[in-house]
N, C-alpha and C. Protein backbone atom coordinates (compact mmCIF):
# COMPACT_ATOMS: atom_id res chain seq x y z
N UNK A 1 20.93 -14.64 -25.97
CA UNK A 1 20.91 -13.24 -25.55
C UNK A 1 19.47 -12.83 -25.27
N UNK A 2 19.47 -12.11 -24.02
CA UNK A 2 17.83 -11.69 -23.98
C UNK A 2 17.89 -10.33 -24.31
N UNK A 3 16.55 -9.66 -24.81
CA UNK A 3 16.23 -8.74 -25.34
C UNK A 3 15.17 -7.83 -24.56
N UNK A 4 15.48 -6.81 -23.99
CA UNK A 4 14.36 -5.94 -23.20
C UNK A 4 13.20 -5.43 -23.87
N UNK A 5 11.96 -6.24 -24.36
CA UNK A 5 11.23 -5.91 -25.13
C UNK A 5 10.05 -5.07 -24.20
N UNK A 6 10.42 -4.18 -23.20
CA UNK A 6 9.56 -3.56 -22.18
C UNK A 6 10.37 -2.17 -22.82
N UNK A 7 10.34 -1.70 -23.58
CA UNK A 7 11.44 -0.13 -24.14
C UNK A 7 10.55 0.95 -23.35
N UNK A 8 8.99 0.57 -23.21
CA UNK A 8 8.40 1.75 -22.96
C UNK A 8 8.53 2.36 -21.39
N UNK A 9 8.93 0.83 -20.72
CA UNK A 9 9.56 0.98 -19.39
C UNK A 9 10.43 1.42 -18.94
N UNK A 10 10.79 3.08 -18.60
CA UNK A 10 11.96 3.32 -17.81
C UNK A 10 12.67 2.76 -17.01
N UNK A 11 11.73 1.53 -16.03
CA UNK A 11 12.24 0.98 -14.79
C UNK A 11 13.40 -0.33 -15.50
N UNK A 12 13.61 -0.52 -16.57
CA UNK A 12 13.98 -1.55 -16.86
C UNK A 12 15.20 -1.06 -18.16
N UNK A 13 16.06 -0.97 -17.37
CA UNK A 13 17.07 -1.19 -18.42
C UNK A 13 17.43 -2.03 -19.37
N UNK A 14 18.11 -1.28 -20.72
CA UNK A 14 18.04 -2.49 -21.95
C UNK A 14 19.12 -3.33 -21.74
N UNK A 15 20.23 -2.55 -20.59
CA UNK A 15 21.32 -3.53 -20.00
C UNK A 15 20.79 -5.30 -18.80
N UNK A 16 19.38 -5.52 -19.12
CA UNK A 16 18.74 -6.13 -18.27
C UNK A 16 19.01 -7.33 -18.55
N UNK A 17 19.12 -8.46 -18.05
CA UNK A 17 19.82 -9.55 -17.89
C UNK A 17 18.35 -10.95 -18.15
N UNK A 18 17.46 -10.31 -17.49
CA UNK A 18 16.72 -10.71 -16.45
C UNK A 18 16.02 -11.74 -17.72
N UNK A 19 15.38 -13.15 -18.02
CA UNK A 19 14.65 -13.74 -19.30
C UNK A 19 13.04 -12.63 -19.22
N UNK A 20 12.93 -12.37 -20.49
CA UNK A 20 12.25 -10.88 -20.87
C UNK A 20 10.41 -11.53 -19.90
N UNK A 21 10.53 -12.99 -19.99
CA UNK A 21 9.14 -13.12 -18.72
C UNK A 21 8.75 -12.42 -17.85
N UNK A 22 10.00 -12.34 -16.87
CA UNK A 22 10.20 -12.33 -15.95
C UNK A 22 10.76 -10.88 -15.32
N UNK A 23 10.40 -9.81 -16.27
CA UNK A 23 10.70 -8.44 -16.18
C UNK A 23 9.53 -7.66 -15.39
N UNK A 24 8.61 -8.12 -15.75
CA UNK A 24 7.30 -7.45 -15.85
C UNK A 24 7.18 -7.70 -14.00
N UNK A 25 7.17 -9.52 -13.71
CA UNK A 25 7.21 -9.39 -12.41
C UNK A 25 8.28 -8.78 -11.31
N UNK A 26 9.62 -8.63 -11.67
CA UNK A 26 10.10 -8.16 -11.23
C UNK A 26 10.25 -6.38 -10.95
N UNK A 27 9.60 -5.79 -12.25
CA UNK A 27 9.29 -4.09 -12.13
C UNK A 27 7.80 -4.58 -11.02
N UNK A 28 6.83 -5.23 -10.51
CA UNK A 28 5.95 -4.89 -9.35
C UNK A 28 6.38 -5.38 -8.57
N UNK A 29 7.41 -6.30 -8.10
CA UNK A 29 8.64 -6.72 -6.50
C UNK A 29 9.09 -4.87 -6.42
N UNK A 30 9.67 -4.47 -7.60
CA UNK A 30 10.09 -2.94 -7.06
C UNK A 30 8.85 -1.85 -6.67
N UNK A 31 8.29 -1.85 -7.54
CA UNK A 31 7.35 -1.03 -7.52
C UNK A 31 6.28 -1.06 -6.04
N UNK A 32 6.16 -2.62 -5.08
CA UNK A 32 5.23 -2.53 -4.21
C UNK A 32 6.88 -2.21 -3.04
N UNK A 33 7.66 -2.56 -3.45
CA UNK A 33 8.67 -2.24 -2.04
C UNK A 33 8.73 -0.61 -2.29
N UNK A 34 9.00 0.16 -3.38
CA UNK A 34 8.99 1.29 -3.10
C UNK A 34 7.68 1.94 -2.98
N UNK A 35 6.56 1.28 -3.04
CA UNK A 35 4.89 1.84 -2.24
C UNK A 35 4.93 1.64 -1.07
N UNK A 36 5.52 0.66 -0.68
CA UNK A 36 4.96 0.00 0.96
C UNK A 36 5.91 0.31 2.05
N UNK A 37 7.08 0.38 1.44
CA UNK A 37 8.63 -0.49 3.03
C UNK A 37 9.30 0.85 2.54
N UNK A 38 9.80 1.90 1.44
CA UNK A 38 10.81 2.88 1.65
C UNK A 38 9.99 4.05 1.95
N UNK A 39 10.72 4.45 2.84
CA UNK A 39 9.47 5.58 3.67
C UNK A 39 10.38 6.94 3.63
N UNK A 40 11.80 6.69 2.89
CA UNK A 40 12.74 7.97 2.47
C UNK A 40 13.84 8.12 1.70
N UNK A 41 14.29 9.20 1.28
CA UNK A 41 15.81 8.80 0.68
C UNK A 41 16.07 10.21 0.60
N UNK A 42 17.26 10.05 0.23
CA UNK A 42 18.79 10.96 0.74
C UNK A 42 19.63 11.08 -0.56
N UNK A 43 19.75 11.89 -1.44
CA UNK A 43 20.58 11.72 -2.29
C UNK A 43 21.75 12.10 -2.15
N UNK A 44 22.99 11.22 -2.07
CA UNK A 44 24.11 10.94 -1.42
C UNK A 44 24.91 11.98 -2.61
N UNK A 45 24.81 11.93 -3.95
CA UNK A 45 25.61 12.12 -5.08
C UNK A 45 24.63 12.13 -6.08
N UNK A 46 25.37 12.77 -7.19
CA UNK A 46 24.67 12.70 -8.71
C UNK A 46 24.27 11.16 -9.16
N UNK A 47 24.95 10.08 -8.69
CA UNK A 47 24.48 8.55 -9.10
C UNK A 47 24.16 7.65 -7.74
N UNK A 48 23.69 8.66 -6.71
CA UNK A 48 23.61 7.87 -5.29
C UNK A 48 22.70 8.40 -4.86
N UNK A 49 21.58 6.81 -4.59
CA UNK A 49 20.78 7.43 -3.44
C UNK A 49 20.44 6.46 -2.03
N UNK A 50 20.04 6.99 -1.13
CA UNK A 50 19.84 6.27 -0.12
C UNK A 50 18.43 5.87 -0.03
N UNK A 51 17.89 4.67 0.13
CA UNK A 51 16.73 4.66 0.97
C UNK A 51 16.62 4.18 2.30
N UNK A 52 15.38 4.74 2.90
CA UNK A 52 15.50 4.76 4.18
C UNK A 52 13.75 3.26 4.23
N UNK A 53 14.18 2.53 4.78
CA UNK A 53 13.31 1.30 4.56
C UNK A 53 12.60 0.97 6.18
N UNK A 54 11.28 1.05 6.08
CA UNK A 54 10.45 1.03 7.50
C UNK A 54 10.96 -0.42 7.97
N UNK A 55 10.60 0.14 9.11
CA UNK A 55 11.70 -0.34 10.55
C UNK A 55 10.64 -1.84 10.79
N UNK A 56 11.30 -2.94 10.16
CA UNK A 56 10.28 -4.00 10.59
C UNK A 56 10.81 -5.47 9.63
N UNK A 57 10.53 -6.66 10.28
CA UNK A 57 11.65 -7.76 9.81
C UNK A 57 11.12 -7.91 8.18
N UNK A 58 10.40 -8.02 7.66
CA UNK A 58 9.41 -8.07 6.31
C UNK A 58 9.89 -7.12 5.80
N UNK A 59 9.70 -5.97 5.89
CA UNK A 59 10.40 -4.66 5.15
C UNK A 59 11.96 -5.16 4.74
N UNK A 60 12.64 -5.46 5.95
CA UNK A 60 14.26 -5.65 5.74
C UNK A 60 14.52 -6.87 5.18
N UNK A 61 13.19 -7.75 4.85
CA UNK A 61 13.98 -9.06 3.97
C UNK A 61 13.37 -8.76 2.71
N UNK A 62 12.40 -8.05 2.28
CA UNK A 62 12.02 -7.95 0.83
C UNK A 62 13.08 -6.84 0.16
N UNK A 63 13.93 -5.92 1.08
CA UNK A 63 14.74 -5.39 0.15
C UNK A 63 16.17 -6.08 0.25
N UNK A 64 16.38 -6.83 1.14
CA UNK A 64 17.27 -7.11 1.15
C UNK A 64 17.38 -8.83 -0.18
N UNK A 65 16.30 -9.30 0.01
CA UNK A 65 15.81 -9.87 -1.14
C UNK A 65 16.17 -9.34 -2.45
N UNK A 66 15.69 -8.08 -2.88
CA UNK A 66 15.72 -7.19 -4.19
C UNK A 66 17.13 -7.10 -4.49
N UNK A 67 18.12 -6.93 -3.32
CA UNK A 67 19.15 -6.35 -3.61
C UNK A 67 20.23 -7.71 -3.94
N UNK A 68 19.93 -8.89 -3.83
CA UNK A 68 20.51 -9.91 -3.67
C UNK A 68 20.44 -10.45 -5.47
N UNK A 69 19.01 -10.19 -5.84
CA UNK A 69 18.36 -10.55 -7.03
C UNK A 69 19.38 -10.75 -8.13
């Protein structure tokens, strides 16, 4: 069982799967796609949001990357 020993991290749920290494790099994969490539969002619903991801092949494979993860 892995253990989310990042508590102080919002970005990281204690439902996190992820081996606790490998957290840290994965909160700056999010953190530079939402600095660099989402340029908007739309909140669809109370648990929905949209982002709107700049228009370019790099942008659309690092989130589409993230989302695959």
């Amino acid at each position: 069982m892995n253990l989310n020993l990042i508590d102080d991290n919002p970005w990281v749920p204690s439902a996190c799967t992820l081996p606790i290494e490998d957290q840290p790099l994965r909160v700056a994969e999010f953190d530079d796609f939402f600095a660099h490539d989402a340029v908007g969002l739309n909140r669809l619903s109370p648990n929905q949001l949209r982002f709107e991801v700049r228009a370019d092949a790099a942008a659309a494979s690092r989130a589409a990357s993230l989302a695959v993860k």
